[in-house]
C-alpha atoms as a PDB file:
ATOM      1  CA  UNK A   1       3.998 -14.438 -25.310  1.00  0.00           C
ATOM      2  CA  UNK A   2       2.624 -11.331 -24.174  1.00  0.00           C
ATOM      3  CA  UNK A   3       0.542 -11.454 -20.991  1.00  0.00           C
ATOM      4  CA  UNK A   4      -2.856  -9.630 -20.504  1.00  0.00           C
ATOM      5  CA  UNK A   5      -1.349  -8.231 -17.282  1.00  0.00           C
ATOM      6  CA  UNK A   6       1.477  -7.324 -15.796  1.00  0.00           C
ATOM      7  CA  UNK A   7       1.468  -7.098 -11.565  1.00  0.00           C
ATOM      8  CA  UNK A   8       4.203  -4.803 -10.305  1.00  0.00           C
ATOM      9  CA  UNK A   9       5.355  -6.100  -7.062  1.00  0.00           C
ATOM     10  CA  UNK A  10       8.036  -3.772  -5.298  1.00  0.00           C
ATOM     11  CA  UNK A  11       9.979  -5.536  -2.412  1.00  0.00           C
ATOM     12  CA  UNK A  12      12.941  -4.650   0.152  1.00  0.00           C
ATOM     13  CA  UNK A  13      13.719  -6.531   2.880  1.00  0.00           C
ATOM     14  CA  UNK A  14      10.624  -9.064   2.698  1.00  0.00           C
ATOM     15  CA  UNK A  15      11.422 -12.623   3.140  1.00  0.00           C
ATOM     16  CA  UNK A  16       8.729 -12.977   6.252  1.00  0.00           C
ATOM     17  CA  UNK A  17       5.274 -12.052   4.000  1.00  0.00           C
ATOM     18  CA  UNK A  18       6.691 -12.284   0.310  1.00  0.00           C
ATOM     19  CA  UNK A  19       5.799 -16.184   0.042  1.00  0.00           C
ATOM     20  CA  UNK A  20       2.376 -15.263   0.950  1.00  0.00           C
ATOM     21  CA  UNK A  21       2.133 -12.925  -1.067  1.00  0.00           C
ATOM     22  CA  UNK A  22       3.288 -14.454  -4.131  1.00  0.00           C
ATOM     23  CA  UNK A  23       1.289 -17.392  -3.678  1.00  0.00           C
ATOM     24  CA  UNK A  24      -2.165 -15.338  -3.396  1.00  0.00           C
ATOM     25  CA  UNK A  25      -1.146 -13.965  -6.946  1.00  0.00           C
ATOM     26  CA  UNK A  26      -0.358 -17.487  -8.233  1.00  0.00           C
ATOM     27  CA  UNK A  27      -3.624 -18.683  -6.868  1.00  0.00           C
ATOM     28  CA  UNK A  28      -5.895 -16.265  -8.835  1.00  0.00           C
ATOM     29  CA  UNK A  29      -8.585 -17.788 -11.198  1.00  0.00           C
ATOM     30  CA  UNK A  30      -7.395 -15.788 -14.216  1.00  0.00           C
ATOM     31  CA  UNK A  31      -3.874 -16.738 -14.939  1.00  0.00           C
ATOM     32  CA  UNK A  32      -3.203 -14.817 -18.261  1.00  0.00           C
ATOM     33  CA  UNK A  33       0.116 -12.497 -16.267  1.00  0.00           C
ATOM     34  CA  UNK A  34       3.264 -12.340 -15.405  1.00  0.00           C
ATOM     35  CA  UNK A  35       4.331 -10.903 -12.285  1.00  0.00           C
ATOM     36  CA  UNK A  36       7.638  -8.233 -11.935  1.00  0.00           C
ATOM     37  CA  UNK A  37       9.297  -8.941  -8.588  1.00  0.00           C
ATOM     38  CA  UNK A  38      11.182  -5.650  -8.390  1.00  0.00           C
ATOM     39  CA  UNK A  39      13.896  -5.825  -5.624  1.00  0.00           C
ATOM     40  CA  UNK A  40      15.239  -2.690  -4.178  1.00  0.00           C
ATOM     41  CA  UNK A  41      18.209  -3.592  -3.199  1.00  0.00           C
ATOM     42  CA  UNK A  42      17.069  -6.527  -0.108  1.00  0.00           C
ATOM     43  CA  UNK A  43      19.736  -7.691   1.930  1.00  0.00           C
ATOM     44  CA  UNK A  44      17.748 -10.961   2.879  1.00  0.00           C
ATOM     45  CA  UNK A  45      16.185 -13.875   1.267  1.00  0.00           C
ATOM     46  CA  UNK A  46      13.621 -12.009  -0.590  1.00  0.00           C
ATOM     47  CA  UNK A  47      15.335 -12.852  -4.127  1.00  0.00           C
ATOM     48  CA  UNK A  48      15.725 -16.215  -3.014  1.00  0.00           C
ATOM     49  CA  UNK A  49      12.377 -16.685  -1.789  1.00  0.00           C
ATOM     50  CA  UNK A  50      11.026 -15.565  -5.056  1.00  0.00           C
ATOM     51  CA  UNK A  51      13.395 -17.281  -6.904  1.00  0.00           C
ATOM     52  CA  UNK A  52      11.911 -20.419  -5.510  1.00  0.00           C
ATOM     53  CA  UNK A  53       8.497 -20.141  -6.933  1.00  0.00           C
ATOM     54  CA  UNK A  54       8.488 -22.242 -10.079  1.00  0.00           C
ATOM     55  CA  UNK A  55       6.714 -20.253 -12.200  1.00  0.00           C
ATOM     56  CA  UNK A  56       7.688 -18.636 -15.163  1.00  0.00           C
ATOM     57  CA  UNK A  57       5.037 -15.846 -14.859  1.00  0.00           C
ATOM     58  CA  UNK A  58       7.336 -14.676 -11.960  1.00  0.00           C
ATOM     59  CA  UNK A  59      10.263 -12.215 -13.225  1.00  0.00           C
ATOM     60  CA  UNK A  60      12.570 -11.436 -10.506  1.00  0.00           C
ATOM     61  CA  UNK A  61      14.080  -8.164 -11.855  1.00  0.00           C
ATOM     62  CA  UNK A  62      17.693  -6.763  -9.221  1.00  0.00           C
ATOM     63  CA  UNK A  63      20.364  -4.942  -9.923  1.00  0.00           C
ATOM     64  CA  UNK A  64      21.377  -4.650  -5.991  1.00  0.00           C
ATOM     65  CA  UNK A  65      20.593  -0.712  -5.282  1.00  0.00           C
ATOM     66  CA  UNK A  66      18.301   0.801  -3.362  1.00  0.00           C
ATOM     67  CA  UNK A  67      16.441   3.192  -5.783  1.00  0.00           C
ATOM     68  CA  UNK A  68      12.860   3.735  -3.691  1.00  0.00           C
ATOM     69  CA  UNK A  69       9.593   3.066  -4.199  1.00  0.00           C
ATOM     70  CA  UNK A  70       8.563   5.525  -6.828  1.00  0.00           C
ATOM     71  CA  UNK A  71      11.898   4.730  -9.286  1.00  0.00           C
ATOM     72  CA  UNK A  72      11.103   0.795  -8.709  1.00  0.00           C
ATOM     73  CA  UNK A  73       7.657   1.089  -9.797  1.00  0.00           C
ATOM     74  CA  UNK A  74       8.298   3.279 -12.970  1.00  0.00           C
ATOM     75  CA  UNK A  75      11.066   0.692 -13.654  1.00  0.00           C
ATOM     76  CA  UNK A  76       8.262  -1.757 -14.055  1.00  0.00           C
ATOM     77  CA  UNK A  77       6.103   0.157 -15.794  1.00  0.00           C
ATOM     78  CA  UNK A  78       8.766   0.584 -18.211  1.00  0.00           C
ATOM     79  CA  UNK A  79       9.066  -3.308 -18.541  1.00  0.00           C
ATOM     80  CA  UNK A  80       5.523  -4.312 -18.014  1.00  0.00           C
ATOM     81  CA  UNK A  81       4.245  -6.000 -21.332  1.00  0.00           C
ATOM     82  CA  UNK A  82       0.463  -6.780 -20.604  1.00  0.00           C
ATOM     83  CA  UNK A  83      -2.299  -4.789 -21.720  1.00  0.00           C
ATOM     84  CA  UNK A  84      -2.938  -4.070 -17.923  1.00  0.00           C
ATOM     85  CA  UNK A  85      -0.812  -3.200 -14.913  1.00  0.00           C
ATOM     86  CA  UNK A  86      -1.972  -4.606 -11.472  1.00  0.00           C
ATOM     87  CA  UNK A  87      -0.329  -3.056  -8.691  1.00  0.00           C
ATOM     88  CA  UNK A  88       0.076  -5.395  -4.775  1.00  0.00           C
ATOM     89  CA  UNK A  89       2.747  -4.887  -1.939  1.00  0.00           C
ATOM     90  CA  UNK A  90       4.791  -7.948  -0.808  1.00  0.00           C
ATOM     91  CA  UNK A  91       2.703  -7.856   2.738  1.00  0.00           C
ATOM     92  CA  UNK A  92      -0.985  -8.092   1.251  1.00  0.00           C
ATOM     93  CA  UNK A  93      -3.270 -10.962  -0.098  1.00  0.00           C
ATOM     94  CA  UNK A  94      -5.014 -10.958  -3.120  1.00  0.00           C
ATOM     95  CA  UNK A  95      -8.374 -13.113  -3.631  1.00  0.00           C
ATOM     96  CA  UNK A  96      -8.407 -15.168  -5.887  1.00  0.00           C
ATOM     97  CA  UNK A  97     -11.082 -13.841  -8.093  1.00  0.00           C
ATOM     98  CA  UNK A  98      -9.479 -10.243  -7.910  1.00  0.00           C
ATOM     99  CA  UNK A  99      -7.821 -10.164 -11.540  1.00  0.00           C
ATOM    100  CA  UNK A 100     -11.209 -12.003 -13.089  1.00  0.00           C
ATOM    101  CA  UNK A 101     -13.357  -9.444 -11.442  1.00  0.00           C
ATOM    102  CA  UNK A 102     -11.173  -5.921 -12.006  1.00  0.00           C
ATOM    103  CA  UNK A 103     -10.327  -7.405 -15.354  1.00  0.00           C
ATOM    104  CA  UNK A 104     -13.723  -8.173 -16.497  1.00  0.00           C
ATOM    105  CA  UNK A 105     -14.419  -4.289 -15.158  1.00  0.00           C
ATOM    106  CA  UNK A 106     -11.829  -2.730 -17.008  1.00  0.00           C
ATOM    107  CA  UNK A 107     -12.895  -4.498 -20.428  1.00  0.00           C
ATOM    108  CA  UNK A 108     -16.523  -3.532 -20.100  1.00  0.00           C
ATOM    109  CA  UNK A 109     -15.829   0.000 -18.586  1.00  0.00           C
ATOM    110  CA  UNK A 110     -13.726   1.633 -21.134  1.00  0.00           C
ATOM    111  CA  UNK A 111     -14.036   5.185 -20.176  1.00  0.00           C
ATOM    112  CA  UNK A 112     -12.308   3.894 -16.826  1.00  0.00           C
ATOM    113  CA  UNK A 113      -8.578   4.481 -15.988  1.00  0.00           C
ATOM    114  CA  UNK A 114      -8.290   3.036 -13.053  1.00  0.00           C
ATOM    115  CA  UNK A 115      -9.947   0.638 -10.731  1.00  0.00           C
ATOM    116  CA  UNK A 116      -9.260  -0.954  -7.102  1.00  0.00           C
ATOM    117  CA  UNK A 117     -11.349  -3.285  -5.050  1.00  0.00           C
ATOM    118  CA  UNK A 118     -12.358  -2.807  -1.131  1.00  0.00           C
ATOM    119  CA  UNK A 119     -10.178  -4.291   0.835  1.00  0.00           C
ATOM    120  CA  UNK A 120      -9.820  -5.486   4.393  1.00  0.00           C
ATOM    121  CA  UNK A 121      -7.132  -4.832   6.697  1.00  0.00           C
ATOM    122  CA  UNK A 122      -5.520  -7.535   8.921  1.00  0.00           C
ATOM    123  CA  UNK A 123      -2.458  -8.227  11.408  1.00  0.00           C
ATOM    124  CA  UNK A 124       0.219 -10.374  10.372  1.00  0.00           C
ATOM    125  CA  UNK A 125      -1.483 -12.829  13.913  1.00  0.00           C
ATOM    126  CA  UNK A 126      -4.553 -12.813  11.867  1.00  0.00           C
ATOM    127  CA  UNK A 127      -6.632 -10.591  13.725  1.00  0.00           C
ATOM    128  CA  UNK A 128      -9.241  -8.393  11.743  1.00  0.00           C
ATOM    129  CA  UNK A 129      -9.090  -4.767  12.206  1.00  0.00           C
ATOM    130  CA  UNK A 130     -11.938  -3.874   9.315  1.00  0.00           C
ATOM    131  CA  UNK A 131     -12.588  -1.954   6.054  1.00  0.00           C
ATOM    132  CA  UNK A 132     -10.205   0.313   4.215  1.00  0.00           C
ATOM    133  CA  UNK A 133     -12.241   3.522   3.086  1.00  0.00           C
ATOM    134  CA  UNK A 134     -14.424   2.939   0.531  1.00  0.00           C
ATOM    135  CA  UNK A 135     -16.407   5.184  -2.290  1.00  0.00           C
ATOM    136  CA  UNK A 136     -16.882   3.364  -5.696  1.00  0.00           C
ATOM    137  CA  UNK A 137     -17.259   6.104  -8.064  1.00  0.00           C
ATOM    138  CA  UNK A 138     -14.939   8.736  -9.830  1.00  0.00           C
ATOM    139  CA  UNK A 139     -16.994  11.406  -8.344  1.00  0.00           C
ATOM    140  CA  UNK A 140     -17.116  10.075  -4.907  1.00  0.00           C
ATOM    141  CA  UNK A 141     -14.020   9.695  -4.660  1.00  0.00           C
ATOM    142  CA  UNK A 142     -12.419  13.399  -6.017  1.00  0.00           C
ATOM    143  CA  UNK A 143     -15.382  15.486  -4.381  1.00  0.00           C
ATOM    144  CA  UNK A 144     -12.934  16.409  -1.254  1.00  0.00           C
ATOM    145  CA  UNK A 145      -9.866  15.893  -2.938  1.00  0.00           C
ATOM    146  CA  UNK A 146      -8.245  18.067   0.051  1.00  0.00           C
ATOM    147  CA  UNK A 147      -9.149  14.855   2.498  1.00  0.00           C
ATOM    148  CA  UNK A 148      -6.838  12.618  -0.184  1.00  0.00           C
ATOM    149  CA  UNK A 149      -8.393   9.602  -2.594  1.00  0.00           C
ATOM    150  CA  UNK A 150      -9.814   6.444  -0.791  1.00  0.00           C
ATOM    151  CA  UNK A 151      -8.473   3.932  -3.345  1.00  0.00           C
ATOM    152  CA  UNK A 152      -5.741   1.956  -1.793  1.00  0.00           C
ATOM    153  CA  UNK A 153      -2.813   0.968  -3.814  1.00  0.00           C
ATOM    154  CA  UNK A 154      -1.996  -2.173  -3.379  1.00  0.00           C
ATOM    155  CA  UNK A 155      -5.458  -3.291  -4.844  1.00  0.00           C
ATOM    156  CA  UNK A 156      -5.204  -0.936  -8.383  1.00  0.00           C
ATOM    157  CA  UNK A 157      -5.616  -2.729 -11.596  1.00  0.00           C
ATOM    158  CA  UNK A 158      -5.783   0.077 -14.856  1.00  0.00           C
ATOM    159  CA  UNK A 159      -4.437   0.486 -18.684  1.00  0.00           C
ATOM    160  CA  UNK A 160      -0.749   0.332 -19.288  1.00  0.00           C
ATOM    161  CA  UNK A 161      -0.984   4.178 -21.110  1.00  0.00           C
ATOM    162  CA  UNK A 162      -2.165   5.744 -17.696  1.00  0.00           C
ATOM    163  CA  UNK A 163       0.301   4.548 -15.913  1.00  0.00           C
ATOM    164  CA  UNK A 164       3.066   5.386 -18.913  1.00  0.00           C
ATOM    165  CA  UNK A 165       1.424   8.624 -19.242  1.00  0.00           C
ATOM    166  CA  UNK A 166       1.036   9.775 -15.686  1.00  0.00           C
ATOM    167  CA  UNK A 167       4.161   8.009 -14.108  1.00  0.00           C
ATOM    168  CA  UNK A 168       4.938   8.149 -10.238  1.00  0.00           C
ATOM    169  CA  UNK A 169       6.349  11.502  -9.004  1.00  0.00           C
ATOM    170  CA  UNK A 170       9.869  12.331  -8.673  1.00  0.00           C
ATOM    171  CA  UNK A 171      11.220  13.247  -6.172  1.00  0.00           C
ATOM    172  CA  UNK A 172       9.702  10.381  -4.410  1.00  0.00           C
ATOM    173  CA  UNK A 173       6.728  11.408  -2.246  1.00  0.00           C
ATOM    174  CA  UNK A 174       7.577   9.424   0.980  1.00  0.00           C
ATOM    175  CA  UNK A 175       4.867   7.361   1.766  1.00  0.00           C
ATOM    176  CA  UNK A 176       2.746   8.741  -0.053  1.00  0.00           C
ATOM    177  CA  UNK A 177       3.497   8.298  -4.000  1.00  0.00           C
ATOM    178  CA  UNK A 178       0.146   6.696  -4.661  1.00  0.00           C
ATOM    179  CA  UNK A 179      -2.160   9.578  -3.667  1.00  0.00           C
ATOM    180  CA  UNK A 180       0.281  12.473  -4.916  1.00  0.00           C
ATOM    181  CA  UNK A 181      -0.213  10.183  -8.175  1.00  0.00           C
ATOM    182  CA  UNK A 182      -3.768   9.923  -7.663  1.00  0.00           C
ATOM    183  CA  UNK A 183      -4.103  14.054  -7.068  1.00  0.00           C
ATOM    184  CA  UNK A 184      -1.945  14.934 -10.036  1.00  0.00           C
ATOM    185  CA  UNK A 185      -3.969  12.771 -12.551  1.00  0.00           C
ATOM    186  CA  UNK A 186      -7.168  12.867 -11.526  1.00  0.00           C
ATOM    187  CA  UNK A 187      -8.537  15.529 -13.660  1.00  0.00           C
ATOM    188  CA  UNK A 188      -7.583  14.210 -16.941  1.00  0.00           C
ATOM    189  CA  UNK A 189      -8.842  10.047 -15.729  1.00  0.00           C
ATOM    190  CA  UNK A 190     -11.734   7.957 -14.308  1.00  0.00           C
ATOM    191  CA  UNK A 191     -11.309   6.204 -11.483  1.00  0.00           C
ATOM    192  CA  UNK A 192     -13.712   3.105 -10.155  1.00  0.00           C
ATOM    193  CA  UNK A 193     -13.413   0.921  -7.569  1.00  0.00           C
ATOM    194  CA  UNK A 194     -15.310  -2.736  -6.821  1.00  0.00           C
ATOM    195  CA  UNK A 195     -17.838  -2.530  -3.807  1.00  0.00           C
ATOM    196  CA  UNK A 196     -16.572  -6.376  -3.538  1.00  0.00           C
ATOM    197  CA  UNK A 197     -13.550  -7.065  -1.319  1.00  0.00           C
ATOM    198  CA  UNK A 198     -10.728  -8.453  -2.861  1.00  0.00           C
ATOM    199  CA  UNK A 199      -7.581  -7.767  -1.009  1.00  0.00           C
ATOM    200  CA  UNK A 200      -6.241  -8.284   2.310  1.00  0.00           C
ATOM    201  CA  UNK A 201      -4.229  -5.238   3.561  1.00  0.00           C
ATOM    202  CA  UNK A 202      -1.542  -5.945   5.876  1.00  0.00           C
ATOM    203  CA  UNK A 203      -1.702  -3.019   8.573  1.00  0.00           C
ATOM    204  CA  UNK A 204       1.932  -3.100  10.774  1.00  0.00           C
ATOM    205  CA  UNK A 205       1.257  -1.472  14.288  1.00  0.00           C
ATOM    206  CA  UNK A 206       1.269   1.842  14.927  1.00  0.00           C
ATOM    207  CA  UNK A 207       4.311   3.902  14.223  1.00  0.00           C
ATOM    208  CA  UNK A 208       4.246   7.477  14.993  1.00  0.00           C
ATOM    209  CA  UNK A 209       7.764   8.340  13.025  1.00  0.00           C
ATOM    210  CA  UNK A 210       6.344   6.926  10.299  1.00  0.00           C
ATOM    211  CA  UNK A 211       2.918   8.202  10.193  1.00  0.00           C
ATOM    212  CA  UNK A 212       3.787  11.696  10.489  1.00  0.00           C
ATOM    213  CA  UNK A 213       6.566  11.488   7.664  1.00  0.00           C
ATOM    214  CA  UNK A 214       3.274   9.926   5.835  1.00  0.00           C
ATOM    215  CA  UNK A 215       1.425  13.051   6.860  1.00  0.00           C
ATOM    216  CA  UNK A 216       3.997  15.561   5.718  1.00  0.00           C
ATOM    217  CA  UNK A 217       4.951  14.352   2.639  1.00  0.00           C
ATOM    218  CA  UNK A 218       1.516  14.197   1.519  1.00  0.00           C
ATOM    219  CA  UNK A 219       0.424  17.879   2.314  1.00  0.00           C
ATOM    220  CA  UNK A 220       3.473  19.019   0.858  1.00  0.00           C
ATOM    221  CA  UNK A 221       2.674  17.458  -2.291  1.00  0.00           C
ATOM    222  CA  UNK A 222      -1.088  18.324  -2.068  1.00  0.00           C
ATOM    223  CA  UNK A 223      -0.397  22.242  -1.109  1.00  0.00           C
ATOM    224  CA  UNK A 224       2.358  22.542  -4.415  1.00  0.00           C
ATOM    225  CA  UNK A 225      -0.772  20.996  -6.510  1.00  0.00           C
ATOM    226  CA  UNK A 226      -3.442  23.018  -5.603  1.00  0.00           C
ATOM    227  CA  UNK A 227      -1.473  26.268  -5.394  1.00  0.00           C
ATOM    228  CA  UNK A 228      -0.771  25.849  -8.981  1.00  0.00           C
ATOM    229  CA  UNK A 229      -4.233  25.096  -9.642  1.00  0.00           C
ATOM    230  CA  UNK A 230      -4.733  28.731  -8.212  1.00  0.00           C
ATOM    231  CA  UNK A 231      -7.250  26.483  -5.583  1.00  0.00           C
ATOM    232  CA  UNK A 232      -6.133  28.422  -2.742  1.00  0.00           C
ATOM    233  CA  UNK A 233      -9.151  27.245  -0.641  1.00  0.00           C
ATOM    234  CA  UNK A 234      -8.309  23.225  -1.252  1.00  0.00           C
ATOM    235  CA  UNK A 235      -5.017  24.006  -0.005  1.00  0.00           C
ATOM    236  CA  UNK A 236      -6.362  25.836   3.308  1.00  0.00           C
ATOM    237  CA  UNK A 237      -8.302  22.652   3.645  1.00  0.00           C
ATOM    238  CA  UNK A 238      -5.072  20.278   3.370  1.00  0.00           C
ATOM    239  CA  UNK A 239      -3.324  22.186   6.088  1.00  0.00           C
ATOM    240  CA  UNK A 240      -6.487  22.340   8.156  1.00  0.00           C
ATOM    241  CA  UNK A 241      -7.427  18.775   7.784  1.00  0.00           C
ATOM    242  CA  UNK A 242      -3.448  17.358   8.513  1.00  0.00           C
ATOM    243  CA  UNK A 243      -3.627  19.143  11.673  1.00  0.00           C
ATOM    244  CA  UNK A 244      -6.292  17.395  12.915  1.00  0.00           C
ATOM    245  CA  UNK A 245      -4.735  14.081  11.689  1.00  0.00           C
ATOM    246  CA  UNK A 246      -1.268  14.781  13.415  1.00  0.00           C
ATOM    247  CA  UNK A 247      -3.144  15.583  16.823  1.00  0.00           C
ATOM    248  CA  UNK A 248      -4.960  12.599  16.613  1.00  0.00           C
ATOM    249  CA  UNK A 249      -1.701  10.540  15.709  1.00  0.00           C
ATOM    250  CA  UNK A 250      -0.030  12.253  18.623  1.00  0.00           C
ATOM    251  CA  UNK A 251      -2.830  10.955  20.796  1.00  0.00           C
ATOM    252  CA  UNK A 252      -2.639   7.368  19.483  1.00  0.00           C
ATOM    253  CA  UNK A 253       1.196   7.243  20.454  1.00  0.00           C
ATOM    254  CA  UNK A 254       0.263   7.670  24.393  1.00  0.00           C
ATOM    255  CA  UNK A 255      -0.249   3.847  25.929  1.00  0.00           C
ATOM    256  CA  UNK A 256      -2.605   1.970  24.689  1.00  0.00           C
ATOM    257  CA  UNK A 257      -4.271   4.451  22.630  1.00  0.00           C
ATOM    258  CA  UNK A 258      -3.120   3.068  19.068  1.00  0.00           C
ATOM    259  CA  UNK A 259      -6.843   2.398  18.294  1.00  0.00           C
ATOM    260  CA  UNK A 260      -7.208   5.836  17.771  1.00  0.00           C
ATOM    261  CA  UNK A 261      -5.450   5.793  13.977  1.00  0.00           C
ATOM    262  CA  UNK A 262      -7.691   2.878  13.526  1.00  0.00           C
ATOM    263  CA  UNK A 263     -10.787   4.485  13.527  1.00  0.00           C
ATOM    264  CA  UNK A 264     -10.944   4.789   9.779  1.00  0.00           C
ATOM    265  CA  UNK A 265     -10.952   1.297  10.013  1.00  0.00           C
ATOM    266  CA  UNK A 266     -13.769   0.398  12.055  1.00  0.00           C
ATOM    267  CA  UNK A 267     -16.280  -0.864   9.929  1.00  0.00           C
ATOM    268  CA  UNK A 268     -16.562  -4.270  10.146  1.00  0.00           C
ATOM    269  CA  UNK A 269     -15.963  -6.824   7.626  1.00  0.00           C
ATOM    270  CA  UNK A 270     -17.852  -9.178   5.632  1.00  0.00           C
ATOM    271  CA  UNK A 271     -17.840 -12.640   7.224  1.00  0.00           C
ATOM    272  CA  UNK A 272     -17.088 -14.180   3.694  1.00  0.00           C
ATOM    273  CA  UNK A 273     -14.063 -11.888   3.432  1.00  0.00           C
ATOM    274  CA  UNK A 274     -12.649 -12.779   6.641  1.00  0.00           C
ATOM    275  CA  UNK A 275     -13.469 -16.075   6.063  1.00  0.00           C
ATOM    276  CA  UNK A 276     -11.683 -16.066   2.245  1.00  0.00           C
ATOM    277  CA  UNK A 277      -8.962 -14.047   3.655  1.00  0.00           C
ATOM    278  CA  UNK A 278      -8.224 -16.297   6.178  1.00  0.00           C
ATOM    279  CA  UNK A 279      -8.129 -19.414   4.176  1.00  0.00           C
ATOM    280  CA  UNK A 280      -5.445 -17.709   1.941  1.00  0.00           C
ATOM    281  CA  UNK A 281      -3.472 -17.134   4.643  1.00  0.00           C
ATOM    282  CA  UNK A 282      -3.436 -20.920   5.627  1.00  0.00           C
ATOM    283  CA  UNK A 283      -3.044 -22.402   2.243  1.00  0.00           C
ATOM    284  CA  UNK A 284      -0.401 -20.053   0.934  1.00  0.00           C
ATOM    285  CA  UNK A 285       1.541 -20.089   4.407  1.00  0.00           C
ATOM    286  CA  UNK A 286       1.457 -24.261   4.311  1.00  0.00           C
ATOM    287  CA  UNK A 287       2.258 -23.942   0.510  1.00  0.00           C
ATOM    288  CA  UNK A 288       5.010 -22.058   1.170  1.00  0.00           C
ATOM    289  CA  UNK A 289       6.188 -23.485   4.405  1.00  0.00           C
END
């Protein structure tokens, strides 16, 4: 039967979080989905592991390359048969009313492309670093679009003809394939997100190789776009504002100065999200233990 949504779940190398993962979209309160494990080419139990979940809402789809994140995803979009695709990461949580609530959204917002949910951003030892940007509306979110899109992938839930229309970029955007998506599209979509917090973002320490291949990618991508938009100030901005960013990241690297790339993440959270987010944690890690 066809499900109502399909959840694109990209994975390499992610046998220590997958379970948890899984299990938190299992667990959801709607359960009209099917789920598209899409291996890229793992070289450790992560097939297995998902393998193991008997569920037949779970398709584990492999063909043993490693393709990247942008061709995996579009791979699943191609296969996806619900209505809806819901995109998470094999490291996050999702709450259990998240499909219910995004869901219910979507079907009484039809003008909307596109919606995500706040989300909260933890360390695999459980310890709560805060909020994930946040601005609810369309318009709130594009005003700067120079400064990049505060709606974090792993928490986006839209209609199955954005994503087939709009597609993830290739070449692959390193790191950054959700907001060069997110740039290129957002003039012709609507974009909402929840002012309710429904995921739990799993933030890895900081890596300074990492983040500045992050940074790069993205102001390459966001320069080409707004050149060709003849926005010529935008673009100034981009440059500008990544500057800032990479002096601040080169800061963070010294000794015990990592907090400094955390400061976008410094308001607090909820007490009933940390609370919900930790119980997750427990009951998927002893379900899956």
């Amino acid at each position: 039967m066809t499900p109502t949504i399909s959840v694109l779940l990209p994975a390499w190398n992610a046998e220590q979080t997958l379970g948890v993962a899984l299990c938190s979209l299992l667990s959801q309160t709607y359960a009209d989905f099917e789920v598209l494990l899409l291996d890229d080419g793992s070289t450790d139990r992560t097939v297995d592991i998902a393998q193991q979940f008997a569920d037949p809402r779970v398709r584990v789809i492999r063909d043993g390359s490693r393709l990247g994140l942008a061709r995996r995803l579009n791979m699943g979009i191609d296969q996806a048969r619900g209505r809806y695709i819901a995109r998470m990461d094999a490291d996050d949580v999702s709450f259990p009313e998240r499909f219910a609530r995004q869901l219910a959204y979507l079907e009484a917002n039809p003008q909307v492309d596109l919606v995500g949910c706040r989300a909260v951003a933890f360390r695999s030892d459980g310890e709560i670093l805060g909020m994930l940007p946040f601005a609810g509306t369309h318009e709130a979110m594009c005003a700067r679009p120079w400064r990049g899109i505060p709606l974090p992938h792993p928490g986006w839930m839209g209609r199955r003809e954005w994503f087939v229309r709009h597609r993830y970029g290739l070449p692959e955007v390193m790191r950054a394939e959700d907001q060069e998506l997110l740039l290129r599209s957002h003039k012709q979509s609507c974009f909402a997100c929840l002012d309710e917090v429904l995921l739990g973002y799993r933030q890895g320490y900081f890596n300074l190789h990492k983040t500045l291949l992050a940074r790069r990618s993205l102001v390459a991508a966001q320069v080409k776009y707004f050149l060709r938009q003849g926005e010529l100030a935008y673009a100034f901005g981009a440059l500008a504002l990544t500057s800032a960013r990479v002096a601040v990241d080169l800061l963070a690297a010294l000794p015990r100065a990592d907090r400094l790339y955390f400061v976008r993440m410094s308001e607090c959270a909820p007490s009933e999200a940390v609370r919900t987010l930790h119980h997750s944690l427990e009951a998927c890690t002893t379900a899956t233990s």
